[in-house]
N, C-alpha and C. Protein backbone atom coordinates (compact mmCIF):
# COMPACT_ATOMS: atom_id res chain seq x y z
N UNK A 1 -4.62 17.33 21.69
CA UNK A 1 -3.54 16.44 21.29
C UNK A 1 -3.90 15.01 21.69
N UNK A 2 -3.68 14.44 21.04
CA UNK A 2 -4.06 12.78 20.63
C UNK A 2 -2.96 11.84 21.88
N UNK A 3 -2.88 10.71 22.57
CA UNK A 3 -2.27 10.12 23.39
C UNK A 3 -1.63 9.38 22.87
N UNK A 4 -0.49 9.09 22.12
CA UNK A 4 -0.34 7.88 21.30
C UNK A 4 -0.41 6.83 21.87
N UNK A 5 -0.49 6.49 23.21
CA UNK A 5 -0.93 4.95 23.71
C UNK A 5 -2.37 4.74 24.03
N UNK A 6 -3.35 6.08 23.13
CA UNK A 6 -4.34 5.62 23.31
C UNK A 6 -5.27 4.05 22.93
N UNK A 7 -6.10 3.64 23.09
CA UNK A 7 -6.49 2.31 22.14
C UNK A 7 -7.57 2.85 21.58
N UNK A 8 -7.32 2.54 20.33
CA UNK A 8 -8.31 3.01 19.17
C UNK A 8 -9.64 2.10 19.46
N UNK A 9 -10.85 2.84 18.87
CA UNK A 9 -11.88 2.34 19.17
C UNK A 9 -12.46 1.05 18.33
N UNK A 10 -13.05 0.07 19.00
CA UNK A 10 -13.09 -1.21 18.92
C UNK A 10 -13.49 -1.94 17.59
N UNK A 11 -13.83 -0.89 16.82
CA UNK A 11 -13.85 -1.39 15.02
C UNK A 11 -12.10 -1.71 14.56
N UNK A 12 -11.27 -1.18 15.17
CA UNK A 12 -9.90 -1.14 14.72
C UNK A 12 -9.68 -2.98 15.11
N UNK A 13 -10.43 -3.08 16.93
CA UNK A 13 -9.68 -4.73 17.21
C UNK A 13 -10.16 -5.66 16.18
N UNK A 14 -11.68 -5.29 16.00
CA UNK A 14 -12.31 -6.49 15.10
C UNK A 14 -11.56 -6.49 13.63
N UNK A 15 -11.07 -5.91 12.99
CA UNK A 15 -10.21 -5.74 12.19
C UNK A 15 -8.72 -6.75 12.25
N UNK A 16 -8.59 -6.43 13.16
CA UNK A 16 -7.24 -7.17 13.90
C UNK A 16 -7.82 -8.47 14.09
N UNK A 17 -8.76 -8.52 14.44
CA UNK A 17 -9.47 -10.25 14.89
C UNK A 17 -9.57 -10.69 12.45
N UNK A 18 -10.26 -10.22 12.06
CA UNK A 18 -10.73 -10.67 11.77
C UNK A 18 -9.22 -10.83 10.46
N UNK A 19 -8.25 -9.88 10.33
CA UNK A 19 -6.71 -10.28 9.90
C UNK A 19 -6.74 -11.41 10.47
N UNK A 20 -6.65 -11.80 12.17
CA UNK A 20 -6.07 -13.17 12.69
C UNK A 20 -6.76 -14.27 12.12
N UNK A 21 -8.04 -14.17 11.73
CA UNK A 21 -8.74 -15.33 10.86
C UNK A 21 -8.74 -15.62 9.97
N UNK A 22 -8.26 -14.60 9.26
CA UNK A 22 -7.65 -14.47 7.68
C UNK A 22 -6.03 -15.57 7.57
N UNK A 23 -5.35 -15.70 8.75
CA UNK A 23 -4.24 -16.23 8.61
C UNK A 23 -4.13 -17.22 8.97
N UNK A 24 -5.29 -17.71 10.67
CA UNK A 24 -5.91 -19.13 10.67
C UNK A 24 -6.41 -19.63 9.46
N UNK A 25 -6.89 -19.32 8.32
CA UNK A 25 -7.45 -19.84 7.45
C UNK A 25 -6.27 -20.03 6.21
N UNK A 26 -5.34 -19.54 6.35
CA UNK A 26 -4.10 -19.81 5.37
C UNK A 26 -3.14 -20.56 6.20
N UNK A 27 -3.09 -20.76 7.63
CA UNK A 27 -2.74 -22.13 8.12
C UNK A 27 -3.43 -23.33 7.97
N UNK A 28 -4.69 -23.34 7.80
CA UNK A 28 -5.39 -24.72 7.68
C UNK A 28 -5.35 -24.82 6.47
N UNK A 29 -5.13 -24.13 5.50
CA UNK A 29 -5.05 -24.39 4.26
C UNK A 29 -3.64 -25.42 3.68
N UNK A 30 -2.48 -25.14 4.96
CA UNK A 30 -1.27 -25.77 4.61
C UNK A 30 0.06 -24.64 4.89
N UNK A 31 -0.14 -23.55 5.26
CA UNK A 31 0.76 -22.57 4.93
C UNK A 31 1.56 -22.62 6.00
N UNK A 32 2.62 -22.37 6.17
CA UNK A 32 3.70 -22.13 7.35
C UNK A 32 3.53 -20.57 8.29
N UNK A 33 3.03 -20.49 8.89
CA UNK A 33 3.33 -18.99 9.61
C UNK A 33 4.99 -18.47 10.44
N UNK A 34 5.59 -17.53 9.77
CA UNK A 34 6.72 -16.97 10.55
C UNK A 34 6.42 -15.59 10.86
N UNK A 35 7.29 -15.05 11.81
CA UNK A 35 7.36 -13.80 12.22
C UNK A 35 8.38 -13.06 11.40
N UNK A 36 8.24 -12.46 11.08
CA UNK A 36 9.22 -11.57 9.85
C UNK A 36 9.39 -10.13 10.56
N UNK A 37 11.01 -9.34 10.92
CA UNK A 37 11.40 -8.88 11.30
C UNK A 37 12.54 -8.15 10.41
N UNK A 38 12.49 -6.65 10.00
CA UNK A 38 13.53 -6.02 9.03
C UNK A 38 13.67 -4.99 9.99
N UNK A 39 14.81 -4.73 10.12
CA UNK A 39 16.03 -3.91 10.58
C UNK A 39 16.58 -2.83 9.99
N UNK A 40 17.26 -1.80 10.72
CA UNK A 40 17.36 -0.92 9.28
C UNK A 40 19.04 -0.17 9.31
N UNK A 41 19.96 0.14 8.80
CA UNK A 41 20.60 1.07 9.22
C UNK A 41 20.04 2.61 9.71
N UNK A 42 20.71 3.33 10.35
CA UNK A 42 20.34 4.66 10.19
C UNK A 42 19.83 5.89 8.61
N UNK A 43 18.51 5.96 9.43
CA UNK A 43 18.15 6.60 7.71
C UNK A 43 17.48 8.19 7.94
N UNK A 44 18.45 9.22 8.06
CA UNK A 44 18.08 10.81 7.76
C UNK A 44 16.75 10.84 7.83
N UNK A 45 16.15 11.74 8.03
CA UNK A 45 14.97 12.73 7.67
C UNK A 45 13.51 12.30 8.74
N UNK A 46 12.66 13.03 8.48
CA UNK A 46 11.38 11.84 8.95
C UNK A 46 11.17 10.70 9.17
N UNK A 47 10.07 10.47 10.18
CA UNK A 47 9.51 9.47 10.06
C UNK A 47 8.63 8.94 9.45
N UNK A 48 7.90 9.63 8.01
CA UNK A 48 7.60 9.54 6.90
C UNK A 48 8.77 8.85 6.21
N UNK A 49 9.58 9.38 5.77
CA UNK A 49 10.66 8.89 4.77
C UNK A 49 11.31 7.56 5.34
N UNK A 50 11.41 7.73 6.68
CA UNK A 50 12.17 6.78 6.87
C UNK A 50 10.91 5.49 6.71
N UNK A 51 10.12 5.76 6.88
CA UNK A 51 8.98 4.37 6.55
C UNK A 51 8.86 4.23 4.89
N UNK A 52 8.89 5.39 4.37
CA UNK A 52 8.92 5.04 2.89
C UNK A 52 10.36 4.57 2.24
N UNK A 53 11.23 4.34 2.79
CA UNK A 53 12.64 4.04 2.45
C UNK A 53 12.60 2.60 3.21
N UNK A 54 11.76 2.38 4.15
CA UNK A 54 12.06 1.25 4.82
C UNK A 54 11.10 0.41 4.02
N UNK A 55 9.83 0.61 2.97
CA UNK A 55 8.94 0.09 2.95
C UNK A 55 9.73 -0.19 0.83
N UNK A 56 10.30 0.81 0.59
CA UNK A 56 11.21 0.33 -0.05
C UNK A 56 12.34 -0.68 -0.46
N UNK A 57 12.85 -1.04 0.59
CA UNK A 57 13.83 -1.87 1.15
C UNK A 57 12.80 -3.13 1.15
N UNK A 58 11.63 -3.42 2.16
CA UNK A 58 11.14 -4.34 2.19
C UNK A 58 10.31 -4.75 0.71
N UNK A 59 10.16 -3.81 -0.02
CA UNK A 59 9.53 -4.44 -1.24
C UNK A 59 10.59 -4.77 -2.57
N UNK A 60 12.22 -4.70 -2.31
CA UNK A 60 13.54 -5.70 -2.73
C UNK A 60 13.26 -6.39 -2.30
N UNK A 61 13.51 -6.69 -1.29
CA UNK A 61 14.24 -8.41 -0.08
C UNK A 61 12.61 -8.69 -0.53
N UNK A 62 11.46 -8.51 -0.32
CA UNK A 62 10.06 -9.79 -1.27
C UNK A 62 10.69 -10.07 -2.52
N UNK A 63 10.72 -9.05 -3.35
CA UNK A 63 11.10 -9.51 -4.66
C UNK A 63 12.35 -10.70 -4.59
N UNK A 64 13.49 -10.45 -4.30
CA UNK A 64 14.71 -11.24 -4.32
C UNK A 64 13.97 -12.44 -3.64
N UNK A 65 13.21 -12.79 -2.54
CA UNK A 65 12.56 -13.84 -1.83
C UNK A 65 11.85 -14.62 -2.78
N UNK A 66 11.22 -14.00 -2.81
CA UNK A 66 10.12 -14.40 -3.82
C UNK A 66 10.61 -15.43 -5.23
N UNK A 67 11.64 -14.89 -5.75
CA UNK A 67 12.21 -15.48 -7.06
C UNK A 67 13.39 -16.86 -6.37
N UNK A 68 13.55 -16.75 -5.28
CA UNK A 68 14.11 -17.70 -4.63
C UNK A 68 13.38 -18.60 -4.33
N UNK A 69 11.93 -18.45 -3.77
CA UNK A 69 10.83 -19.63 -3.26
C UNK A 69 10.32 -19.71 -4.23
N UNK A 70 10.19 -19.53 -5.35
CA UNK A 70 9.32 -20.16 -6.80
C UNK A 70 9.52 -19.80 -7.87
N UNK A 71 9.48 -20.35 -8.95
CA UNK A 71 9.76 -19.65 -10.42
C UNK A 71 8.40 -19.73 -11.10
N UNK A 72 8.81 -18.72 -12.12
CA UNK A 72 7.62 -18.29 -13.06
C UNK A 72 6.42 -18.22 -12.72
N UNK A 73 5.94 -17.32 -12.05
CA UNK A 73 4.39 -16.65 -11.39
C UNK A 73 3.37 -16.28 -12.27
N UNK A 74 3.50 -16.61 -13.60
CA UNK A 74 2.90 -16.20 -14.44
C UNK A 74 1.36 -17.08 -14.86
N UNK A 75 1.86 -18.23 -14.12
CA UNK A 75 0.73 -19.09 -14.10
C UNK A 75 -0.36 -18.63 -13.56
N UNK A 76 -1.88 -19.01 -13.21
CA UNK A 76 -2.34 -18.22 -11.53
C UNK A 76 -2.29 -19.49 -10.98
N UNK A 77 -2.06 -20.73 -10.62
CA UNK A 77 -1.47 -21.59 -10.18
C UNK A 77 -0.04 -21.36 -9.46
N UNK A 78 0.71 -21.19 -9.84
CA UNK A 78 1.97 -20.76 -9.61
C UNK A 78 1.92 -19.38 -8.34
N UNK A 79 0.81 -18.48 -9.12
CA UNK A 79 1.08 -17.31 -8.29
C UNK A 79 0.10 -17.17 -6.69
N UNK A 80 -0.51 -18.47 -6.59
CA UNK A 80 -1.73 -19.06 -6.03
C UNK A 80 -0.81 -18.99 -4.56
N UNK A 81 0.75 -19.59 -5.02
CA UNK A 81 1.37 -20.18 -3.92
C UNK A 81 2.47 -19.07 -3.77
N UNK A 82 2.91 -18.02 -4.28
CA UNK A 82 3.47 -17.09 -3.76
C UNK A 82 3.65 -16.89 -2.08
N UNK A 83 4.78 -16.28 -1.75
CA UNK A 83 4.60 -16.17 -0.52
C UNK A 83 4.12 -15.16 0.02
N UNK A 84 3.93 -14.74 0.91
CA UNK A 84 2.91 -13.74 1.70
C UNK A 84 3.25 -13.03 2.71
N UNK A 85 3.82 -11.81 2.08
CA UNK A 85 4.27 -11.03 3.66
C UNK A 85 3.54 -10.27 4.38
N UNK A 86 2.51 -9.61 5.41
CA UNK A 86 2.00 -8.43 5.93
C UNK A 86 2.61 -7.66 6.57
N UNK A 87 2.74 -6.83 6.35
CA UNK A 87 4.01 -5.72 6.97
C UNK A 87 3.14 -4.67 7.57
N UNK A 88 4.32 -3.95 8.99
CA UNK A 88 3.22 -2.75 9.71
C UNK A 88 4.30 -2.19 9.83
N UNK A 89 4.99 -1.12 9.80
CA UNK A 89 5.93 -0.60 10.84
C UNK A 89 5.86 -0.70 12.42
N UNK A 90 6.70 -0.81 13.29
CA UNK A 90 6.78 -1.00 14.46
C UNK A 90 7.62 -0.26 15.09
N UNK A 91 7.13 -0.06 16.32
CA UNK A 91 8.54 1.12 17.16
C UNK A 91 8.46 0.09 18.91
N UNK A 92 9.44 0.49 19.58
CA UNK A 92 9.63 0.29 20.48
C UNK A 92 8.76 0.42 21.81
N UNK A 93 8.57 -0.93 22.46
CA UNK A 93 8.01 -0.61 23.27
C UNK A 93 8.62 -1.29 24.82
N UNK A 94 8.38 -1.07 26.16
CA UNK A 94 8.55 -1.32 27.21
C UNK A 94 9.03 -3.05 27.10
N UNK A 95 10.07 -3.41 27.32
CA UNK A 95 10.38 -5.28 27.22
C UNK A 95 11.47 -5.30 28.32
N UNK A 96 11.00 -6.23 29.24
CA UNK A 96 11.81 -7.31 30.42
C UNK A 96 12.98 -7.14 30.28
N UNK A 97 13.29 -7.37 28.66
CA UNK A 97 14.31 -8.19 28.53
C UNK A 97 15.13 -7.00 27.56
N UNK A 98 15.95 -5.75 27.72
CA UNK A 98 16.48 -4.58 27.17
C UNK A 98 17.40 -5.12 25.96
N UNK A 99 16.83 -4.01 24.70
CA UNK A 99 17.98 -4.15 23.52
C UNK A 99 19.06 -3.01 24.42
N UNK A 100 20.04 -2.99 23.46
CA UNK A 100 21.21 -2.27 23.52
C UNK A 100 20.74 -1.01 23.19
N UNK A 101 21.65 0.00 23.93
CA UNK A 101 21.15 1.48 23.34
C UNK A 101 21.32 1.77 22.06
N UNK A 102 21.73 1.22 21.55
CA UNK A 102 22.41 1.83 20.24
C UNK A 102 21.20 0.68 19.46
N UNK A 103 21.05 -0.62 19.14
CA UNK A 103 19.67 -0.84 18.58
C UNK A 103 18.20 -0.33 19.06
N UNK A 104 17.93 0.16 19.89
CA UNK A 104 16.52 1.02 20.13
C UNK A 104 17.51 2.50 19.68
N UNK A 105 17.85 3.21 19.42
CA UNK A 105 18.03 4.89 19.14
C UNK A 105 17.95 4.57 17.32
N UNK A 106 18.61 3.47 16.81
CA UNK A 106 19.10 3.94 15.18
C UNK A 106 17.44 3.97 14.63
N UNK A 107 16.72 5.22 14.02
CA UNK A 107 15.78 5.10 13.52
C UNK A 107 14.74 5.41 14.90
N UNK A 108 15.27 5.74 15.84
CA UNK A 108 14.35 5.57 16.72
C UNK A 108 13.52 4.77 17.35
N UNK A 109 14.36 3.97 16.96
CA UNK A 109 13.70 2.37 17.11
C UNK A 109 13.00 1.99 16.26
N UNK A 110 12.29 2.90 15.27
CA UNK A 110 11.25 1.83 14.09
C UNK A 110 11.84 0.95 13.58
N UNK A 111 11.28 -0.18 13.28
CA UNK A 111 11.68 -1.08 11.98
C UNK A 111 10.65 -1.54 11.19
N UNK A 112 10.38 -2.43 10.72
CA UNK A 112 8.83 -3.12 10.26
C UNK A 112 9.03 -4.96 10.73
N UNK A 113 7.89 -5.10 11.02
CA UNK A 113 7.74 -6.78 11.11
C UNK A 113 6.13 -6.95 10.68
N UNK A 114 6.16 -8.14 10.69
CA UNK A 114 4.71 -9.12 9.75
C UNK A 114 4.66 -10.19 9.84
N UNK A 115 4.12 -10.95 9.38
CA UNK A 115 3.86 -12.04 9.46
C UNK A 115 3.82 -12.45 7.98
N UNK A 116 4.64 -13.92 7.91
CA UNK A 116 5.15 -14.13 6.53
C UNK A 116 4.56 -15.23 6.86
N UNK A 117 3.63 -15.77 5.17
CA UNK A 117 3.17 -17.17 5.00
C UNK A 117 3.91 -17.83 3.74
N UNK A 118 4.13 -19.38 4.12
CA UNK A 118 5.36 -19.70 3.43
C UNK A 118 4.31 -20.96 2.67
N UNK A 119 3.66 -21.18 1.43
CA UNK A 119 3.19 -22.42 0.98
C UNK A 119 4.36 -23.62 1.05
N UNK A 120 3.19 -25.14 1.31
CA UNK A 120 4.30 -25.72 1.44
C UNK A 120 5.16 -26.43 0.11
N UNK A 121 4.13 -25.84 -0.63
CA UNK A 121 4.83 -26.34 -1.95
C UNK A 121 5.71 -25.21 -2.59
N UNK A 122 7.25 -25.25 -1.84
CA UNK A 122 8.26 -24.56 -2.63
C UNK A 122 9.16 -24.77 -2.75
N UNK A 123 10.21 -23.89 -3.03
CA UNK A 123 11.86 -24.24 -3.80
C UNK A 123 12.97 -24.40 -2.49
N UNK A 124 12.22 -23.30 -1.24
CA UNK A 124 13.24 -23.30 -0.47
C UNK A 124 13.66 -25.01 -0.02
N UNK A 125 14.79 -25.01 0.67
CA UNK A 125 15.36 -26.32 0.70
C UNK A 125 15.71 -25.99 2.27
N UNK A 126 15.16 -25.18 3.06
CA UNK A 126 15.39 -24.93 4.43
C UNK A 126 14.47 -23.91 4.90
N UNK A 127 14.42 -23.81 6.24
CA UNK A 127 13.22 -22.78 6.31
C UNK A 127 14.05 -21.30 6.08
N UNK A 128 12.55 -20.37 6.05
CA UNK A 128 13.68 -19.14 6.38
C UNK A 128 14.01 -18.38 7.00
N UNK A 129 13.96 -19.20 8.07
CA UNK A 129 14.77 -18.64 9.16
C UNK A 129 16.36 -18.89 9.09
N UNK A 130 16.68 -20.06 8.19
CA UNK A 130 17.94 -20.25 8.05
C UNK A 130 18.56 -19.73 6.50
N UNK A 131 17.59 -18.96 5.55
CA UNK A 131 17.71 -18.50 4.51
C UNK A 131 18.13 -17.19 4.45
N UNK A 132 17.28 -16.42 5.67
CA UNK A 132 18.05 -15.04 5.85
C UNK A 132 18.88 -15.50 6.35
N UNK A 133 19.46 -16.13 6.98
CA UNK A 133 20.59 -15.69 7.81
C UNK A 133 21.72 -16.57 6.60
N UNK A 134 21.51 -17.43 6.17
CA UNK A 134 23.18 -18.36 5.37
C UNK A 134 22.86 -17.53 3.77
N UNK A 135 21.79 -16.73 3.66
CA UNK A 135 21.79 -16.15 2.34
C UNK A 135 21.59 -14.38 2.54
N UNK A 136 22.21 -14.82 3.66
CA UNK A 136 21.82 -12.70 3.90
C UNK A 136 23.05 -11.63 3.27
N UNK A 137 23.73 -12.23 2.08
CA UNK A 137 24.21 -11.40 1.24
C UNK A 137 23.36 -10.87 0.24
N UNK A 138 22.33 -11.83 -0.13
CA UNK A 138 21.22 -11.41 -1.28
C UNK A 138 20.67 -10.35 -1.03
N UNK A 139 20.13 -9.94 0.59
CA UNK A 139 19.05 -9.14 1.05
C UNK A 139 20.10 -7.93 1.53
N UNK A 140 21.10 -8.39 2.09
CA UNK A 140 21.72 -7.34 2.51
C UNK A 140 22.51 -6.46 1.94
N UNK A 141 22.92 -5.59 1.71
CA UNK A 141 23.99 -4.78 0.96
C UNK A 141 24.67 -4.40 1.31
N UNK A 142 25.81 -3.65 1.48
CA UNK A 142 26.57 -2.64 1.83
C UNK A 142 26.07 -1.08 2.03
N UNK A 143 25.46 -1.33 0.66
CA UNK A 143 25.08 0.30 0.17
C UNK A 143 23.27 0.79 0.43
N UNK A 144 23.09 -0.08 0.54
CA UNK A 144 21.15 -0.28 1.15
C UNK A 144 21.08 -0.07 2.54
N UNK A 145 20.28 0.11 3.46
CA UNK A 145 19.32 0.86 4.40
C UNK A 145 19.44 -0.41 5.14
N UNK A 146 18.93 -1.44 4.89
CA UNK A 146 18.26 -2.86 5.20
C UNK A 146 19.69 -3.72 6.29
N UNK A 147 19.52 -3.82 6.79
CA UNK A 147 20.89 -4.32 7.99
C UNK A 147 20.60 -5.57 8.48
N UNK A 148 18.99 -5.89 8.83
CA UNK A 148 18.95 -7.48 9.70
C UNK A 148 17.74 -8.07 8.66
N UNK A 149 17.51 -8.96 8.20
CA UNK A 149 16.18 -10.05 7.93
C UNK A 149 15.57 -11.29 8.58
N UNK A 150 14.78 -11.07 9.33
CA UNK A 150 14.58 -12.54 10.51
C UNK A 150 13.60 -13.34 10.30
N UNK A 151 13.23 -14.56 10.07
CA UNK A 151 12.04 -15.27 10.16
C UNK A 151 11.79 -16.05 11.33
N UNK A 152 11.21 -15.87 12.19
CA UNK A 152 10.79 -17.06 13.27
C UNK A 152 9.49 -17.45 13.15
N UNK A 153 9.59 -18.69 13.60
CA UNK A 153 8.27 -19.60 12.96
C UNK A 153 6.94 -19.21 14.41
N UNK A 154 6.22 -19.23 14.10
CA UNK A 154 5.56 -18.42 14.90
C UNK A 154 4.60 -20.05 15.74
N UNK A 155 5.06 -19.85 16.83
CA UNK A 155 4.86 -20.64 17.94
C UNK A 155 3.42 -20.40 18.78
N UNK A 156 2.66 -19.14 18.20
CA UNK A 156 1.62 -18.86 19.02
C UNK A 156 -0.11 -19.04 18.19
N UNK A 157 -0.82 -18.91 19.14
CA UNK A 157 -1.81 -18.68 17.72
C UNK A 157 -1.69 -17.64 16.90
N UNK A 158 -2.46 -17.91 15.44
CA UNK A 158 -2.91 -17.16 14.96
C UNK A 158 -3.32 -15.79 15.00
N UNK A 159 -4.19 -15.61 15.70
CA UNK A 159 -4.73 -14.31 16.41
C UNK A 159 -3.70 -13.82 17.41
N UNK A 160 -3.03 -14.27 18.22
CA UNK A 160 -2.04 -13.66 19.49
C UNK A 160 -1.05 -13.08 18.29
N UNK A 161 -0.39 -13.49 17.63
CA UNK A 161 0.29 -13.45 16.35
C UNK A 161 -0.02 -12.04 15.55
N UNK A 162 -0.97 -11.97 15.42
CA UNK A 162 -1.44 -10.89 14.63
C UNK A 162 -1.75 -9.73 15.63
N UNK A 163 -2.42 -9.85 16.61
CA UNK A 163 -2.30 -8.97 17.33
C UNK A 163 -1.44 -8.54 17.89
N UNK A 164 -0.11 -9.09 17.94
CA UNK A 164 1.60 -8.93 18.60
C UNK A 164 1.93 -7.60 17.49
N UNK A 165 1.87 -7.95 16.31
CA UNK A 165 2.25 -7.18 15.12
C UNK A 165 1.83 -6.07 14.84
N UNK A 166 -0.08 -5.88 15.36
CA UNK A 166 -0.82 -4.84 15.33
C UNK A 166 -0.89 -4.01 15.85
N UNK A 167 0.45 -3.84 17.21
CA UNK A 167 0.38 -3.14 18.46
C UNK A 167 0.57 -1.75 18.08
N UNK A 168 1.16 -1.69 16.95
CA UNK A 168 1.29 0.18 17.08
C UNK A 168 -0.08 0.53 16.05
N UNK A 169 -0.82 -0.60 15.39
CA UNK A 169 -2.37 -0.25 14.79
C UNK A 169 -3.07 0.56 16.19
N UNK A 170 -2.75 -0.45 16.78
CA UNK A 170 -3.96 -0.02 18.74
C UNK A 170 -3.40 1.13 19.49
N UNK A 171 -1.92 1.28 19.43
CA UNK A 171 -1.95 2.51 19.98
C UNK A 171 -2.24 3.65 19.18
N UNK A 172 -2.35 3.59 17.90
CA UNK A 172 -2.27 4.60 16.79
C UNK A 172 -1.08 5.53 16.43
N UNK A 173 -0.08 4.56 16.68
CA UNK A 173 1.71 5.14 15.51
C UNK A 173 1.25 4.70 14.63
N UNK A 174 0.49 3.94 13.92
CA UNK A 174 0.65 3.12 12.59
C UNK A 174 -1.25 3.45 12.20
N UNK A 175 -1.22 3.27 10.94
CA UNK A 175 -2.98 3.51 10.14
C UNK A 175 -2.79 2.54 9.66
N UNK A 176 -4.23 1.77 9.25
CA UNK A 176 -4.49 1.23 8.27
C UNK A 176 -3.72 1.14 7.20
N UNK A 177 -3.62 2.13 6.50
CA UNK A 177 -2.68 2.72 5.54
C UNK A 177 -1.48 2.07 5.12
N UNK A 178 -0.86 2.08 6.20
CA UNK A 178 0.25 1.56 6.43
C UNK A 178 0.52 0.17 6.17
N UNK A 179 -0.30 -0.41 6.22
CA UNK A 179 -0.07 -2.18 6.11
C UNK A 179 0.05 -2.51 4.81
N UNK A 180 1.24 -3.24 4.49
CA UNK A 180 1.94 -3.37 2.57
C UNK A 180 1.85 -5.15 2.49
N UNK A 181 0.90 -5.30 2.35
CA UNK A 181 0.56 -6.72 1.59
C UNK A 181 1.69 -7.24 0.45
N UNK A 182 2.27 -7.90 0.46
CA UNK A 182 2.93 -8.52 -0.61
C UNK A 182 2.33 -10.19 -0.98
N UNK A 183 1.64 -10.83 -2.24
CA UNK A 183 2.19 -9.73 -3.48
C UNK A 183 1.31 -8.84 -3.39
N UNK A 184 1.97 -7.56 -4.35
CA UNK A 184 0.68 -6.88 -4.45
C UNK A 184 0.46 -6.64 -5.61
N UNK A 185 -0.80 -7.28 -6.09
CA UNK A 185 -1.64 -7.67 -7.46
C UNK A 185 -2.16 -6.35 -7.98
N UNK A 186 -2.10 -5.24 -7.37
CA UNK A 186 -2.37 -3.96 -8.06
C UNK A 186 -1.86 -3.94 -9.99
């Protein structure tokens, strides 16, 4: 039986390093880096499903985002500057500073977070950190899964950044696999 806080072997960090250079290089390019954080209501079944229901949810709230920070993508100009989410699922880990019981149990604590790149040439008229929250009727529903949307502007490097996000890549809750690029040009 496998340790899940094991640390995967060191092709996994360089991976992780070489994501963090991938996003240093879309900051020097001009791009905004935030921390992107989705929340979930309580969602039945697995922890399969509940990542595929959550990974559901997060590929609405891009879309609805998306048509909010730019119109007509049809250009490749246009779609050049799309915004950019990397998503991992995430679960709970040991923090100073305690959520409430009842936010670490719903879902078991999973949620997903990433790192969102924002070009600076767009529609929003505020960052969005203040977009989820004064427009979080768009993303949110009643009847949907999806409960919180957060952007914080990410204050650290690059690489610390990406490796914050990658933490359940290193212990191995999360694969490769798992990571949902938006857009995705498939």
């Amino acid at each position: 039986m496998t340790n899940r806080f094991q640390i995967l072997p060191r092709n996994t960090q360089d991976e992780i390093d070489a994501f963090g250079d991938m996003i240093a290089m879309h900051i020097d390019e001009g791009w905004v880096p935030f921390l992107l954080t989705l929340m979930f209501r309580h969602i039945s079944g697995s922890e399969a499903h509940r990542f595929s229901v959550m990974m559901d949810e997060t590929r609405r709230a891009y879309s609805i985002h998306a048509k909010r920070v730019g119109r007509h993508f049809r250009s490749d100009e246009s779609r050049a500057k799309m915004p950019r989410w990397f998503i991992l699922p995430d679960f709970p880990i040991f923090k100073y500073e305690k959520q409430s019981l009842k936010a670490s149990s719903i879902n078991d604590g999973q949620h997903v977070q990433g790192i969102y790149l924002l070009h600076d040439d767009n529609r929003l008229k505020r960052s969005p950190t203040y977009e989820f929250w004064d427009e979080r009727h768009r993303y949110i529903w009643p009847d949907r899964p999806l409960s919180i949307i957060d952007a914080k502007l990410i204050d650290k490097t690059p690489r610390d950044a990406v490796d914050y996000i990658c933490k359940a890549l290193k212990t191995g809750r999360a694969d490769r696999d798992q990571l949902l690029i938006f857009p995705d040009d498939r």
